[in-house]
Protein backbone atom coordinates (compact mmCIF):
# COMPACT_ATOMS: atom_id res chain seq x y z
CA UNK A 1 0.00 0.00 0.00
CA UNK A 2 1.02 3.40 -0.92
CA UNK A 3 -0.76 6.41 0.25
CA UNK A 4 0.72 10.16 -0.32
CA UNK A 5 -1.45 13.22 0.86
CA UNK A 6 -0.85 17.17 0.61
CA UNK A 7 -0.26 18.64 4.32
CA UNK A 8 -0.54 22.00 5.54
CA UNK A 9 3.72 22.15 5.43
CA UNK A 10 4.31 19.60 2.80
CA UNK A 11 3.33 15.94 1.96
CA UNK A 12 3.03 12.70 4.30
CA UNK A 13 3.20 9.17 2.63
CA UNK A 14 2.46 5.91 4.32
CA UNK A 15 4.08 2.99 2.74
CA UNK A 16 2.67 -0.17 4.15
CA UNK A 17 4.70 -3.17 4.38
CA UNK A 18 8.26 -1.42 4.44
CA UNK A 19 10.36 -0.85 7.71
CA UNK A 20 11.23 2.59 8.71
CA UNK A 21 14.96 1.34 8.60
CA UNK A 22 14.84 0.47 4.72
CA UNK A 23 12.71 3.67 4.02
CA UNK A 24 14.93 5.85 5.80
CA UNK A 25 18.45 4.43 4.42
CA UNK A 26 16.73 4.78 0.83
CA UNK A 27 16.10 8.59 1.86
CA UNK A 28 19.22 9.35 2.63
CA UNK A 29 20.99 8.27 -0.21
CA UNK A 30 18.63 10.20 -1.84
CA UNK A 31 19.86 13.21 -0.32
CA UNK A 32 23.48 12.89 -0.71
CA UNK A 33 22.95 12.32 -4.29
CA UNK A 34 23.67 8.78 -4.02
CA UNK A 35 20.61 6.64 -4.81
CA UNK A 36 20.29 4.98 -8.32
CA UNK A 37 16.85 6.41 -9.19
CA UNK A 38 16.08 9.60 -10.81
CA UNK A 39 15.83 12.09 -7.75
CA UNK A 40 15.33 15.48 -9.12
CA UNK A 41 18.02 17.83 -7.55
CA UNK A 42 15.93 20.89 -8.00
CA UNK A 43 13.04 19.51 -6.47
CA UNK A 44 15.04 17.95 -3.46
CA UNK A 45 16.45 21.54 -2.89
CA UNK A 46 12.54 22.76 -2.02
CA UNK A 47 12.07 20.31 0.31
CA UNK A 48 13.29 21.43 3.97
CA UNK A 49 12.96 18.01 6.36
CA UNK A 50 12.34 14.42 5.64
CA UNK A 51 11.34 12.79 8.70
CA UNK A 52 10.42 8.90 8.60
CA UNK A 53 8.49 7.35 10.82
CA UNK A 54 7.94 3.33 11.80
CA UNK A 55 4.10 2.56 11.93
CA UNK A 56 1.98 -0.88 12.96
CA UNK A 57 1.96 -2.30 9.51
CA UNK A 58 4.43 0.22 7.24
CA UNK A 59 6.65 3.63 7.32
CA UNK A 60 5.26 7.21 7.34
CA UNK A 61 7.38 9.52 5.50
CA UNK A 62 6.91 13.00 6.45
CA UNK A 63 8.51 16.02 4.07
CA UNK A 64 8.38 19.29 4.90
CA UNK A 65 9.15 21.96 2.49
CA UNK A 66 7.38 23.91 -1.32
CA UNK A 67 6.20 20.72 -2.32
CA UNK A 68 3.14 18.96 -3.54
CA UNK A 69 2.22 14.73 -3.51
CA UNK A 70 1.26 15.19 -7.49
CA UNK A 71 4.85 16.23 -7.85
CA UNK A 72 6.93 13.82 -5.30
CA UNK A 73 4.81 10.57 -5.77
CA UNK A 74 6.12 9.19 -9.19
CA UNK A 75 9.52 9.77 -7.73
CA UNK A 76 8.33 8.08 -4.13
CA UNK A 77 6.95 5.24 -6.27
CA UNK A 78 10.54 5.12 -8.43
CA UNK A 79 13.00 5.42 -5.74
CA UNK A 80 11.16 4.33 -2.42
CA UNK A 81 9.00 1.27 -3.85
């Protein structure tokens, strides 16, 4: 399951069946440039925080910053999924 919804500061995504551990090591290389999917560098300089969160039955990802879930969720899907 895959979820992503506009917030008041951002987006939040819940990705069910994924530990916060994986999600969180696949965020990072995202933001040291690092990861092997096609992270937009413009778009990764809007967002501000990128907090992720272990849940019941998945991982929350919280990102704070100018963005909007009809921009980040094909790239979620690419590089998080």
């Amino acid at each position: 399951m895959f979820k992503v919804k506009n917030t008041d500061h951002g987006i939040e995504a819940f990705l069910g069946g994924f530990k916060a551990e994986e999600i969180h090591a696949k965020v990072q290389a995202c933001q040291e440039g690092q990861c092997s999917c096609a992270c937009d560098p413009e778009m990764m300089q809007k967002i501000e925080k990128i907090e992720v969160t272990a849940e019941e039955n998945g991982a929350t990802v919280t990102i704070t910053g100018d963005v909007h879930a009809e921009e980040l969720e094909p790239m979620m899907k690419e590089c998080l999924l």
